[in-house]
PDB file of N, CA and C in Angstrom:
ATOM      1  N   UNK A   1      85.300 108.063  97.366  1.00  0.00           N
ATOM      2  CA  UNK A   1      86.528 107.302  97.381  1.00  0.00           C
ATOM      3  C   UNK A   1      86.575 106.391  98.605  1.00  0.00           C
ATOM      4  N   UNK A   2      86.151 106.970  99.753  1.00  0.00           N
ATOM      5  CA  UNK A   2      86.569 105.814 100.951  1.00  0.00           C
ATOM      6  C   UNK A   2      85.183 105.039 100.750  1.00  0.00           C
ATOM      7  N   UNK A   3      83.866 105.158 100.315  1.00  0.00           N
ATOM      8  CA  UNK A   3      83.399 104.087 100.465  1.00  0.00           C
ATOM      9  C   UNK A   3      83.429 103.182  99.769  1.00  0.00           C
ATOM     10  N   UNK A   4      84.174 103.521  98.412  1.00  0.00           N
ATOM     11  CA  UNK A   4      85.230 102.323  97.025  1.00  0.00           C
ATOM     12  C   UNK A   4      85.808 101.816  98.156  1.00  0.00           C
ATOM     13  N   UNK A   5      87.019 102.395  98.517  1.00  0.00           N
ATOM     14  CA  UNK A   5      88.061 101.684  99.852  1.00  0.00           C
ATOM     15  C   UNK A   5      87.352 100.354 100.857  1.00  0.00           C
ATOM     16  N   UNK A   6      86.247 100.908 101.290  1.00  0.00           N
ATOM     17  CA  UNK A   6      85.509 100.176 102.896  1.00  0.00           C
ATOM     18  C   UNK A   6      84.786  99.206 101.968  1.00  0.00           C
ATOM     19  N   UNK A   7      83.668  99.551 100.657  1.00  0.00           N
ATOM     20  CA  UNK A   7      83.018  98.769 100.771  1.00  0.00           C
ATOM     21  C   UNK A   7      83.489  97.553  99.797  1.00  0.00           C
ATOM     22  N   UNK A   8      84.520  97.887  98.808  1.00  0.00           N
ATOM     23  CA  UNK A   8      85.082  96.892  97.840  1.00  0.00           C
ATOM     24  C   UNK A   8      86.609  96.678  98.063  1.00  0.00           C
ATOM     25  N   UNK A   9      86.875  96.615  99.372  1.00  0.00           N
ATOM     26  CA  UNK A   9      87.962  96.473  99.668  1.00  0.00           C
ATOM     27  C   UNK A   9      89.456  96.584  99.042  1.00  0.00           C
ATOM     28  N   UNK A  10      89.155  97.692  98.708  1.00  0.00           N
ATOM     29  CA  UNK A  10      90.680  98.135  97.412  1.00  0.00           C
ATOM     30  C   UNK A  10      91.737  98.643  98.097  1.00  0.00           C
ATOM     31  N   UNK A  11      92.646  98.772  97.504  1.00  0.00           N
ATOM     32  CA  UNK A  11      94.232  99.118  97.851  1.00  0.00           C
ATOM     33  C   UNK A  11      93.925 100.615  97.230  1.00  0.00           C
ATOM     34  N   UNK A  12      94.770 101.205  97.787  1.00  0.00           N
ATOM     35  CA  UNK A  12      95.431 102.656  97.769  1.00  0.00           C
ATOM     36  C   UNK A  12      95.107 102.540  96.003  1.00  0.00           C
ATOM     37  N   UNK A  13      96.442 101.961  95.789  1.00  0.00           N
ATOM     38  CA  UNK A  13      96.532 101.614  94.089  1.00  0.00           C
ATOM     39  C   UNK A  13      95.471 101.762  93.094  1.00  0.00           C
ATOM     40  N   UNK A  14      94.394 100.636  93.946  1.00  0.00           N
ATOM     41  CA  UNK A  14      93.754  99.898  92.872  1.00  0.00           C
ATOM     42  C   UNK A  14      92.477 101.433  92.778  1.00  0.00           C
ATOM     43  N   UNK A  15      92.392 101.703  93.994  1.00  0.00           N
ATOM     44  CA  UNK A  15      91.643 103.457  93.564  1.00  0.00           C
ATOM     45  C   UNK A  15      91.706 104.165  92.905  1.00  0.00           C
ATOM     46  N   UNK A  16      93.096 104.119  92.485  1.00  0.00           N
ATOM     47  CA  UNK A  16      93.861 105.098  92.234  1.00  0.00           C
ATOM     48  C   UNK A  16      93.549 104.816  90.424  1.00  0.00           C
ATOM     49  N   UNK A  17      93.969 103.377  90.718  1.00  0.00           N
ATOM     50  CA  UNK A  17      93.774 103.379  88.992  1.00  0.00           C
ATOM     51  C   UNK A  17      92.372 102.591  87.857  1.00  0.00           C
ATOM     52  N   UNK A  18      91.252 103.097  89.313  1.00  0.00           N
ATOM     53  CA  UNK A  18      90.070 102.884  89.158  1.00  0.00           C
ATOM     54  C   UNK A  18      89.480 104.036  87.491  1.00  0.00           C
ATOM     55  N   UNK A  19      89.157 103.625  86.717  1.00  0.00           N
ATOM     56  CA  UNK A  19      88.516 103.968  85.329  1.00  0.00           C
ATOM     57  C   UNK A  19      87.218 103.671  85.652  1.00  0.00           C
ATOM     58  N   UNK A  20      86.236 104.451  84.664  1.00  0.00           N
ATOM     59  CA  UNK A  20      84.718 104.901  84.769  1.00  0.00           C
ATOM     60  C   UNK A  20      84.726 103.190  83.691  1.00  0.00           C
ATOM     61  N   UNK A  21      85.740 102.461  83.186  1.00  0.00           N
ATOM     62  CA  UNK A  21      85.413 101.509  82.633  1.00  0.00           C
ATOM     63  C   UNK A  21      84.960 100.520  83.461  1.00  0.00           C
ATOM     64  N   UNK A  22      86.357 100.197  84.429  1.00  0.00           N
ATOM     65  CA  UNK A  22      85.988  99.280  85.571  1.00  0.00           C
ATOM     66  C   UNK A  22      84.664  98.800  86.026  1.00  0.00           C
ATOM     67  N   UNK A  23      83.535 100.017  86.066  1.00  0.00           N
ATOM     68  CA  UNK A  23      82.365 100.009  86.689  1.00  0.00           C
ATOM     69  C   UNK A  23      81.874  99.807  85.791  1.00  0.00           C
ATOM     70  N   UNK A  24      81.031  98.317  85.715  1.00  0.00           N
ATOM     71  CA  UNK A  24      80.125  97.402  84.761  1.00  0.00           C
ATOM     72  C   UNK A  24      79.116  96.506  85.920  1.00  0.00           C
ATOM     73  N   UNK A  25      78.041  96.480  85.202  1.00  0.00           N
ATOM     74  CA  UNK A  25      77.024  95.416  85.639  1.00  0.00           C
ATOM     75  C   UNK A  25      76.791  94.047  84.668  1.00  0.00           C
ATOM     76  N   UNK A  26      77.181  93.273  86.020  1.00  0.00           N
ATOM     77  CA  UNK A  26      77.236  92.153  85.188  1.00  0.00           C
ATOM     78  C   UNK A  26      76.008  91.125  86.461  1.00  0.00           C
ATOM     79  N   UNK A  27      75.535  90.219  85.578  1.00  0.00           N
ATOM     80  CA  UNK A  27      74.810  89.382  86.180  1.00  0.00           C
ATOM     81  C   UNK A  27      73.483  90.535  86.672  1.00  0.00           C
ATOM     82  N   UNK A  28      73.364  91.416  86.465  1.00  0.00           N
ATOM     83  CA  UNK A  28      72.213  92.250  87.298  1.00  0.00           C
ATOM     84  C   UNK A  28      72.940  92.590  88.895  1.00  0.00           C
ATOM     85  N   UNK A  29      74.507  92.740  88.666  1.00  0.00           N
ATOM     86  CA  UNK A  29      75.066  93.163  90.213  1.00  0.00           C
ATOM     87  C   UNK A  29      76.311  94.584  89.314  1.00  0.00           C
ATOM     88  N   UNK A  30      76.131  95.394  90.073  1.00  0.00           N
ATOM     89  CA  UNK A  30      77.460  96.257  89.794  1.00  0.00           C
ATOM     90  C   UNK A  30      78.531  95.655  90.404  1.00  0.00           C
ATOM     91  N   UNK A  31      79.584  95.814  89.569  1.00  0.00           N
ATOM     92  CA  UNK A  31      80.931  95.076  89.936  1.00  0.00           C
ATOM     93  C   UNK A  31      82.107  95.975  89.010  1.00  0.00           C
ATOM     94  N   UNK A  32      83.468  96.278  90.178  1.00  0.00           N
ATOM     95  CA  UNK A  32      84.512  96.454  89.353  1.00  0.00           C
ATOM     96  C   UNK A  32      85.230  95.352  88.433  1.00  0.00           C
ATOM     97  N   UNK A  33      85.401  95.467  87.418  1.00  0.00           N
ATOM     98  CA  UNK A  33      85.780  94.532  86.654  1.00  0.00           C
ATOM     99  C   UNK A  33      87.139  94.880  86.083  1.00  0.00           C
ATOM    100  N   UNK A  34      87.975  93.497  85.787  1.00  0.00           N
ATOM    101  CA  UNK A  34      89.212  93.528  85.253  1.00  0.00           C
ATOM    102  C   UNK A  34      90.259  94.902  85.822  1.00  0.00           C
ATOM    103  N   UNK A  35      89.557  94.113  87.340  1.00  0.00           N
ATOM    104  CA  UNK A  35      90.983  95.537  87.705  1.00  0.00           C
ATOM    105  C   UNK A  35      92.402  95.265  88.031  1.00  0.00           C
ATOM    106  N   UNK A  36      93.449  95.778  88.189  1.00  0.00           N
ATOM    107  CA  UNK A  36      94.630  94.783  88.035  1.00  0.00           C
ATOM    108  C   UNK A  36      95.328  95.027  89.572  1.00  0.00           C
ATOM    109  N   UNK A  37      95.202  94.898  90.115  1.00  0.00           N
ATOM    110  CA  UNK A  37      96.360  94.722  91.512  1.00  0.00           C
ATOM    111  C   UNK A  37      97.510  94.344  91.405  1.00  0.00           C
ATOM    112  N   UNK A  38      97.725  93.835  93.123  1.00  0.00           N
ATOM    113  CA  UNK A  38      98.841  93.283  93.484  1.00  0.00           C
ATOM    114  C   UNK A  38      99.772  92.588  92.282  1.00  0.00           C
ATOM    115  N   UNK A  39     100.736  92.258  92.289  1.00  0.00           N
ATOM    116  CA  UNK A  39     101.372  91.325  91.570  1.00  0.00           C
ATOM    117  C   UNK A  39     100.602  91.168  90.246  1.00  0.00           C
ATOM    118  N   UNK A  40      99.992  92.206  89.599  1.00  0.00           N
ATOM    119  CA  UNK A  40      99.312  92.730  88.131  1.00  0.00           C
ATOM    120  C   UNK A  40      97.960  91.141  88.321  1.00  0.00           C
ATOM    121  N   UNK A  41      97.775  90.641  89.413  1.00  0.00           N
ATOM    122  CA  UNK A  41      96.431  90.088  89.326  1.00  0.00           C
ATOM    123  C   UNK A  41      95.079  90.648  88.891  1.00  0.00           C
ATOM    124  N   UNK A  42      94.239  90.063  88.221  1.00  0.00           N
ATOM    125  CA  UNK A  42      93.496  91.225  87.358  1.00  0.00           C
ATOM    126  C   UNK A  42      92.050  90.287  87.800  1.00  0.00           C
ATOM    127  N   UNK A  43      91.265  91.332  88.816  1.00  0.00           N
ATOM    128  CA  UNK A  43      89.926  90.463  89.816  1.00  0.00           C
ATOM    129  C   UNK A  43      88.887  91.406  89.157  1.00  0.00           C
ATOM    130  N   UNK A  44      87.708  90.669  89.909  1.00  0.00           N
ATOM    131  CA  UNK A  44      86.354  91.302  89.398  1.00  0.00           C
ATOM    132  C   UNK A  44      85.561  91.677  90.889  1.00  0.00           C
ATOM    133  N   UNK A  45      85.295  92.836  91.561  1.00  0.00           N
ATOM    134  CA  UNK A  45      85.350  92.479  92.711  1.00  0.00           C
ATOM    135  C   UNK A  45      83.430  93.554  92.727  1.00  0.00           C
ATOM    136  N   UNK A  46      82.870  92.783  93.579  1.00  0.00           N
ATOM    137  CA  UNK A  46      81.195  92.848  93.433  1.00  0.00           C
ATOM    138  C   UNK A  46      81.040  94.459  94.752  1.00  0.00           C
ATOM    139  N   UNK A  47      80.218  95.040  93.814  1.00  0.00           N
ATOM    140  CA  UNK A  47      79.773  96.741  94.548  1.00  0.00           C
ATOM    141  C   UNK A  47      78.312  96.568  94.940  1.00  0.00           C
ATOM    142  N   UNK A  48      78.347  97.229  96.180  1.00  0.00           N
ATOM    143  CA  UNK A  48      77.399  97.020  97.062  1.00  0.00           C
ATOM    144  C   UNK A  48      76.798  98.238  96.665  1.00  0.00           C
ATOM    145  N   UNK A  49      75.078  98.498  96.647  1.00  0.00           N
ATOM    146  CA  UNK A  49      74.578  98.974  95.948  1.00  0.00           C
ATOM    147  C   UNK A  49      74.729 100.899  96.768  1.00  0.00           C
ATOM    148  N   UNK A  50      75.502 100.790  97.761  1.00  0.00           N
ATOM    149  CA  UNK A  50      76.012 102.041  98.589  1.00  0.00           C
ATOM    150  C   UNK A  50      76.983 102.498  97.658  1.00  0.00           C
ATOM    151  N   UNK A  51      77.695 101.955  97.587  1.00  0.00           N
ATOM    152  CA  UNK A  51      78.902 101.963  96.972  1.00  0.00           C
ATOM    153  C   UNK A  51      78.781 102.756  95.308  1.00  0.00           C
ATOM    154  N   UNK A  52      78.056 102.243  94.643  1.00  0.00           N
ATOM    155  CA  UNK A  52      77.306 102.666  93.372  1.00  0.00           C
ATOM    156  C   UNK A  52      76.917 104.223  93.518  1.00  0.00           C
ATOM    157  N   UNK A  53      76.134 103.996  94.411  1.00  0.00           N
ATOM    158  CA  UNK A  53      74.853 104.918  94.650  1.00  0.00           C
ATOM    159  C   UNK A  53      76.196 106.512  95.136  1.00  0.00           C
ATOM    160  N   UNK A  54      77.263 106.602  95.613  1.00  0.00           N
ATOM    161  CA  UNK A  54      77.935 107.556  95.933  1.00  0.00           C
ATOM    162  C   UNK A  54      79.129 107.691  94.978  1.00  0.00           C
ATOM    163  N   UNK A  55      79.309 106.967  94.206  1.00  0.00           N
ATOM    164  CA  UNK A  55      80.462 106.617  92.783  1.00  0.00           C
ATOM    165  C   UNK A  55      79.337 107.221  91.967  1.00  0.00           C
ATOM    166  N   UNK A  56      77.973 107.440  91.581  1.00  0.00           N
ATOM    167  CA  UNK A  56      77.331 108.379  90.908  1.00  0.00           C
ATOM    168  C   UNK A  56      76.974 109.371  91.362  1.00  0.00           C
ATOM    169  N   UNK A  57      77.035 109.908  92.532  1.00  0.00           N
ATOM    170  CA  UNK A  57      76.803 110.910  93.115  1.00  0.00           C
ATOM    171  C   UNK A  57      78.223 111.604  92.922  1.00  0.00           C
ATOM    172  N   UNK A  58      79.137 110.820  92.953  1.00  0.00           N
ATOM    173  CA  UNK A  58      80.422 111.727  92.451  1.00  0.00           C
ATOM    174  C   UNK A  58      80.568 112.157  90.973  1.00  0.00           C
ATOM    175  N   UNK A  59      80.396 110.937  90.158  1.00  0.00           N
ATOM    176  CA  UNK A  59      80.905 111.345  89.073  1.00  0.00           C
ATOM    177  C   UNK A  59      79.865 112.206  88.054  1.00  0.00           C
ATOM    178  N   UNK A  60      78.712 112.255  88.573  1.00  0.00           N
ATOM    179  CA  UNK A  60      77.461 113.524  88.757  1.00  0.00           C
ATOM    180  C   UNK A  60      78.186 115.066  89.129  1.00  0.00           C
ATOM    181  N   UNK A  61      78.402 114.807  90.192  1.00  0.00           N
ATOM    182  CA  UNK A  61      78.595 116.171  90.415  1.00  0.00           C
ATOM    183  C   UNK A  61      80.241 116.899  89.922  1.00  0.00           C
ATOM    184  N   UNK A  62      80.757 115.928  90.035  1.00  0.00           N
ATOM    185  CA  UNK A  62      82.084 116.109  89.064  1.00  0.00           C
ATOM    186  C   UNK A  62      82.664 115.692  87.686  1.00  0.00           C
ATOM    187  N   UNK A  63      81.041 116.071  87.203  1.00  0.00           N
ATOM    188  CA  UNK A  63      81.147 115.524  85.145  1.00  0.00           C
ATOM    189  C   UNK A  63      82.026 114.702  85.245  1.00  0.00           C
ATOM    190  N   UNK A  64      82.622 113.407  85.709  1.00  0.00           N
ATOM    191  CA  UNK A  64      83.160 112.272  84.981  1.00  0.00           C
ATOM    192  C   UNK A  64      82.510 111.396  83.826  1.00  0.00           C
ATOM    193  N   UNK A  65      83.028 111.372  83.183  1.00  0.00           N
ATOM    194  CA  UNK A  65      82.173 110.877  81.863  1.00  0.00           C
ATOM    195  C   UNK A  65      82.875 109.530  81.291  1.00  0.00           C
ATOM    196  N   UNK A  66      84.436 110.132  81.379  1.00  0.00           N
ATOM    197  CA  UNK A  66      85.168 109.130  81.150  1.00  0.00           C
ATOM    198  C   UNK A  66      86.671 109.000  82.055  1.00  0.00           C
ATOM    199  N   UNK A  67      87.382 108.140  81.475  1.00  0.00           N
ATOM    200  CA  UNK A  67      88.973 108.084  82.455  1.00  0.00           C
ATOM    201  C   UNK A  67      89.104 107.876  83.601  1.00  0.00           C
ATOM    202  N   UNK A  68      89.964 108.406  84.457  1.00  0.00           N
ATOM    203  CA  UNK A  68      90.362 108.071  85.683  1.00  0.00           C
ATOM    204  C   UNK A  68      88.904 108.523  86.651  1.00  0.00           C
ATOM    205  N   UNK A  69      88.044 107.696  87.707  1.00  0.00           N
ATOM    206  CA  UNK A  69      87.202 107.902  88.089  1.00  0.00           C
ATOM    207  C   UNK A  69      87.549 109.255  89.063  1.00  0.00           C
ATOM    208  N   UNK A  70      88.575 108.857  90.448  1.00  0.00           N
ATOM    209  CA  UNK A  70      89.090 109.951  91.257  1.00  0.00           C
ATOM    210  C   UNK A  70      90.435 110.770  90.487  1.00  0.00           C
ATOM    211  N   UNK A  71      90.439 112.013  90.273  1.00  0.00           N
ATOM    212  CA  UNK A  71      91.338 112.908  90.057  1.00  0.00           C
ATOM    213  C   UNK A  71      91.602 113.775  90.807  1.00  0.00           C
ATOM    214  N   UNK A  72      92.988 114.196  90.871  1.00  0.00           N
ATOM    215  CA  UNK A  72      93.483 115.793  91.717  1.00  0.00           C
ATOM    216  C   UNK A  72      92.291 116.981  91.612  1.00  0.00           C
ATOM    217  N   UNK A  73      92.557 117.336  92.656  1.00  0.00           N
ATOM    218  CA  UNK A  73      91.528 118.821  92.402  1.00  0.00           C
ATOM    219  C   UNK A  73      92.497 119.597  92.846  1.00  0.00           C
ATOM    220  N   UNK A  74      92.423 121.196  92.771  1.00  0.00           N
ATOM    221  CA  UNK A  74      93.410 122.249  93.076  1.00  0.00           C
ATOM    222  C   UNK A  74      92.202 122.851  94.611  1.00  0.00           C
ATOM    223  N   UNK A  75      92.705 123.467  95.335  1.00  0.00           N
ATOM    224  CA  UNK A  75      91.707 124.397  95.786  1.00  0.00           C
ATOM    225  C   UNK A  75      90.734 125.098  95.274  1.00  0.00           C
ATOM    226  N   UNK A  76      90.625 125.755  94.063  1.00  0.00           N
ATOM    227  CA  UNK A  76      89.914 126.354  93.305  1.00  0.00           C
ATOM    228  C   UNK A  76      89.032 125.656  92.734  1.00  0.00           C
ATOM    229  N   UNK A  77      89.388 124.441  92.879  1.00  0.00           N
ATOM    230  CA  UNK A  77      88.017 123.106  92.602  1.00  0.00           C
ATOM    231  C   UNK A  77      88.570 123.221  90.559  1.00  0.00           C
ATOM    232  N   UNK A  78      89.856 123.508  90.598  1.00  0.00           N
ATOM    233  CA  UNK A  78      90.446 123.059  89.486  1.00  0.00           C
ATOM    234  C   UNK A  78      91.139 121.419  89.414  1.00  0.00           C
ATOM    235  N   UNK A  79      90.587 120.683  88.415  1.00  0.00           N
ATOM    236  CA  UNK A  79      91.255 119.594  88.210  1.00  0.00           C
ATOM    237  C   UNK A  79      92.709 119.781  87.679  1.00  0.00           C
ATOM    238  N   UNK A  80      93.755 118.672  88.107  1.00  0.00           N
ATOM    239  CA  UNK A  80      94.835 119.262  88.181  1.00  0.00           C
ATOM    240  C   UNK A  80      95.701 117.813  87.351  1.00  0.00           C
ATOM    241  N   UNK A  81      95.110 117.155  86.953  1.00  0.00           N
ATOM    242  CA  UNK A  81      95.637 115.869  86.365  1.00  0.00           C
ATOM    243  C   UNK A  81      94.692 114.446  86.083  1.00  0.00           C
ATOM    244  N   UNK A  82      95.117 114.011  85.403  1.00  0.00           N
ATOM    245  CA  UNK A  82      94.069 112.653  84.940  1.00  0.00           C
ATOM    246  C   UNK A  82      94.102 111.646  85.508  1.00  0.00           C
ATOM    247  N   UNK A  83      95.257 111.593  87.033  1.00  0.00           N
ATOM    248  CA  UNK A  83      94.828 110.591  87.648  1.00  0.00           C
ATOM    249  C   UNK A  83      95.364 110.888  89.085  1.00  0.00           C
ATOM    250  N   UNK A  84      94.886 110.571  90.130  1.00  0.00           N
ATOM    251  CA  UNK A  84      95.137 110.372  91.596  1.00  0.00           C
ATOM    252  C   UNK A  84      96.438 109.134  92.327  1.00  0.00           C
ATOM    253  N   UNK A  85      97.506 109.799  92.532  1.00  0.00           N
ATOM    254  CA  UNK A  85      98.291 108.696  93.178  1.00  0.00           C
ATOM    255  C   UNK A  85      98.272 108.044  94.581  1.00  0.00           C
ATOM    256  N   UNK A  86      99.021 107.084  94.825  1.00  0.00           N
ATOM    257  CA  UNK A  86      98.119 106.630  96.311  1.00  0.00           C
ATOM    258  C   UNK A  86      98.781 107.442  97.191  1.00  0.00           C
ATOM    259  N   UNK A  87      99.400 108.107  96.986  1.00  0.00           N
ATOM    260  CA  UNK A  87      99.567 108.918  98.566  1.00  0.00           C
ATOM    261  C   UNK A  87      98.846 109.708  98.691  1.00  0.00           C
ATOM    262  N   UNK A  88      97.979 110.387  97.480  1.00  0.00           N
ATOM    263  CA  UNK A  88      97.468 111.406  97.775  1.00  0.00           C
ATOM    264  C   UNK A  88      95.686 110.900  98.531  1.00  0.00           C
ATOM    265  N   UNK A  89      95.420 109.197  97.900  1.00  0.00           N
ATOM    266  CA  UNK A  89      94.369 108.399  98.846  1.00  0.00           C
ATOM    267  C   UNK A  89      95.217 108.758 100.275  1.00  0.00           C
ATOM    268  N   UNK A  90      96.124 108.154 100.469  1.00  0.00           N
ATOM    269  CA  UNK A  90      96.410 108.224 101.709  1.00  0.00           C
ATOM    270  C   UNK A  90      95.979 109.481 102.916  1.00  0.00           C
ATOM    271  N   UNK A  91      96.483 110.804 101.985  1.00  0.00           N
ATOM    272  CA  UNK A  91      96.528 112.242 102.639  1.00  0.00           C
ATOM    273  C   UNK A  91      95.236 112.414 102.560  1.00  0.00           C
ATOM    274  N   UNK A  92      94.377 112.446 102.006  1.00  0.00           N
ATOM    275  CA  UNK A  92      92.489 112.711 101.728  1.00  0.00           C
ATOM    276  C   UNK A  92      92.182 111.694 103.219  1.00  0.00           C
ATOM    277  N   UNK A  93      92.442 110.666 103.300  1.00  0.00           N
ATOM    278  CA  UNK A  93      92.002 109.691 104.608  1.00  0.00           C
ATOM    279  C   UNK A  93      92.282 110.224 105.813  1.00  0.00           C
ATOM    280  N   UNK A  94      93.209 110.845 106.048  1.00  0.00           N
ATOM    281  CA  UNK A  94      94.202 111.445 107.300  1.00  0.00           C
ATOM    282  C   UNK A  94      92.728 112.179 107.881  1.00  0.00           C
ATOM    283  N   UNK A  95      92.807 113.379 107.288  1.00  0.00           N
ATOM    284  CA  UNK A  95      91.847 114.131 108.266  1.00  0.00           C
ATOM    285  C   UNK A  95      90.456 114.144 108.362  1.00  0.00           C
ATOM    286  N   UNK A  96      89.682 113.068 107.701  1.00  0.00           N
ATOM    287  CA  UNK A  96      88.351 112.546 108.185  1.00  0.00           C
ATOM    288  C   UNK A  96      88.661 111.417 109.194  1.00  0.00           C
ATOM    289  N   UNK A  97      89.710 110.675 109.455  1.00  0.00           N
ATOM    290  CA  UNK A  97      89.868 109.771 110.167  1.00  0.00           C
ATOM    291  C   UNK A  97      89.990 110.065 111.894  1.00  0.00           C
ATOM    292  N   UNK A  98      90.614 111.356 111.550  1.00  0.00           N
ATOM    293  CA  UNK A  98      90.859 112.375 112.665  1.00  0.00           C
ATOM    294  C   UNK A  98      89.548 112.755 113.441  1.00  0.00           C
ATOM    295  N   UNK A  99      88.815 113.650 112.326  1.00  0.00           N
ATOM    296  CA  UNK A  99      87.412 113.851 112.321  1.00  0.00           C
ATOM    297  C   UNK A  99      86.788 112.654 113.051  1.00  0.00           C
ATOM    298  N   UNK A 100      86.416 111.508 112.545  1.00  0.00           N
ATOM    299  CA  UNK A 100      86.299 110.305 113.188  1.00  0.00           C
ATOM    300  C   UNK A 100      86.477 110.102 114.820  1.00  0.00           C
ATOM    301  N   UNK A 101      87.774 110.855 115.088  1.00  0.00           N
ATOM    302  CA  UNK A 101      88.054 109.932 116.551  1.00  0.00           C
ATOM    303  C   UNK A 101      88.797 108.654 116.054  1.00  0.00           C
ATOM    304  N   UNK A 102      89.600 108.450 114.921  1.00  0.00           N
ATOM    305  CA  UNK A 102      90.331 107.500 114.660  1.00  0.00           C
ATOM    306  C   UNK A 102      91.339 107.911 113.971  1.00  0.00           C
ATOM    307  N   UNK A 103      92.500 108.725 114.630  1.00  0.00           N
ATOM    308  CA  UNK A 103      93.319 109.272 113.856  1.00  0.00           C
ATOM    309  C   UNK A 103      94.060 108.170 113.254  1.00  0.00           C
ATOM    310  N   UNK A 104      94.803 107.092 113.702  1.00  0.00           N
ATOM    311  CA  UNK A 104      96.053 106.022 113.337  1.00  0.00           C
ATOM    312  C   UNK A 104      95.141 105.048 112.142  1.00  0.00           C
ATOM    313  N   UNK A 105      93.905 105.607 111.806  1.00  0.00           N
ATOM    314  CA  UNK A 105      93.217 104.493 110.586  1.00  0.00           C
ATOM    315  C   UNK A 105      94.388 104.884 109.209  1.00  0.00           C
ATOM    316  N   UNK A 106      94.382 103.810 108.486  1.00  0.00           N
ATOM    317  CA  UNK A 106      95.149 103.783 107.267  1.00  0.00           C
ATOM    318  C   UNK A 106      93.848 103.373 105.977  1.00  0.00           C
ATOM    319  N   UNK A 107      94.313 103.554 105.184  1.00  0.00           N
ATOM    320  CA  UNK A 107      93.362 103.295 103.891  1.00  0.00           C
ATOM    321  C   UNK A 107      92.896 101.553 103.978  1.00  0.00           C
ATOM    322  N   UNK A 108      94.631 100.593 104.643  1.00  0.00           N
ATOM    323  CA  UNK A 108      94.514  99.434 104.413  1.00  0.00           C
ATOM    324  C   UNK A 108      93.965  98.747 105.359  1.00  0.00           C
ATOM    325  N   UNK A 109      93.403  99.523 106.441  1.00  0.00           N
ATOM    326  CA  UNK A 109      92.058  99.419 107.504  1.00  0.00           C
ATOM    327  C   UNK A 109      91.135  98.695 107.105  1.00  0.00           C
ATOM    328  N   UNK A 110      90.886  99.764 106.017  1.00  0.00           N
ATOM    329  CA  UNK A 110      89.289  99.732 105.435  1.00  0.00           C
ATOM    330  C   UNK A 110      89.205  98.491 104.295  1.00  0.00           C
ATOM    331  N   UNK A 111      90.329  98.229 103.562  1.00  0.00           N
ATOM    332  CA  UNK A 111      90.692  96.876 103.018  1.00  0.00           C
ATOM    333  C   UNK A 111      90.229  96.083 104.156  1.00  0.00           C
ATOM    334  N   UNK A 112      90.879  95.931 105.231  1.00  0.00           N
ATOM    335  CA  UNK A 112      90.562  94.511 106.446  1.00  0.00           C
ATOM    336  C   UNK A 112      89.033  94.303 106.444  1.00  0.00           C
ATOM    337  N   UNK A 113      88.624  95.853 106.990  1.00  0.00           N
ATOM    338  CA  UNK A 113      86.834  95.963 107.284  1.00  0.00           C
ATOM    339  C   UNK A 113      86.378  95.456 106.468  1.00  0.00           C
ATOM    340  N   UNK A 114      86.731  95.829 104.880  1.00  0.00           N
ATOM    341  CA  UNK A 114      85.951  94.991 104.164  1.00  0.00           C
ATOM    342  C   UNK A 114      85.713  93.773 104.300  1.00  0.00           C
ATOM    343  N   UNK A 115      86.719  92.847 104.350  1.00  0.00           N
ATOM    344  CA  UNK A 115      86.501  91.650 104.801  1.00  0.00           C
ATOM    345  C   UNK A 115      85.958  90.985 105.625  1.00  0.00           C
ATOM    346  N   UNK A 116      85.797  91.499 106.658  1.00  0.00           N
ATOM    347  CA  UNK A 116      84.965  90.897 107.459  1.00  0.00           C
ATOM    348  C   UNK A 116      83.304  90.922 107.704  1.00  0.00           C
TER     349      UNK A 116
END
């Protein structure tokens, strides 16, 4: 999830309502496609081959096959719903950021980083 965040510069949201559809190769580049943001703007935004490479390492090890890419988990490593809301991006960021030595980072950090 945070390297969706850092390396394709997404919103809380747009994570959130990231689908195993989204992720298409087009041109010979992986790219999220037709995803809808801000103000229901609907972009195509290009995945860096890191980015890929740990979005299958997830959805590998957590049989995603189809639907919402990130979902709730319970402690018990029970899934707990079909889709992830952004606060709960938010709360998952908190304590690796900590970890980090960067406690005050926000999700919409890693939006900026991207950019530059």
């Amino acid at each position: 999830m945070f390297a969706t965040l850092l390396g394709c510069g997404l919103r809380r949201s747009e994570v959130a309502a990231l689908t195993m559809r989204h992720v298409q190769q087009r041109d010979n580049r992986w790219c999220i496609v037709d995803l809808v943001g801000k103000h229901n703007r609907v972009r195509t935004i290009p995945m860096p081959p890191w980015v890929k490479n740990g979005i299958d390492a997830w959805t590998s090890a957590a049989e995603v096959t189809e639907g919402h890419l990130f979902r709730p988990v319970h402690r018990g490593d029970q899934v707990c719903g079909q889709r992830m809301s952004e606060k709960v991006v938010w709360q998952l960021l908190r304590p690796y950021a900590v970890a980090a030595g960067v406690p005050g980072i926000a999700p919409h950090n890693l939006r900026v980083a991207a950019r530059k």
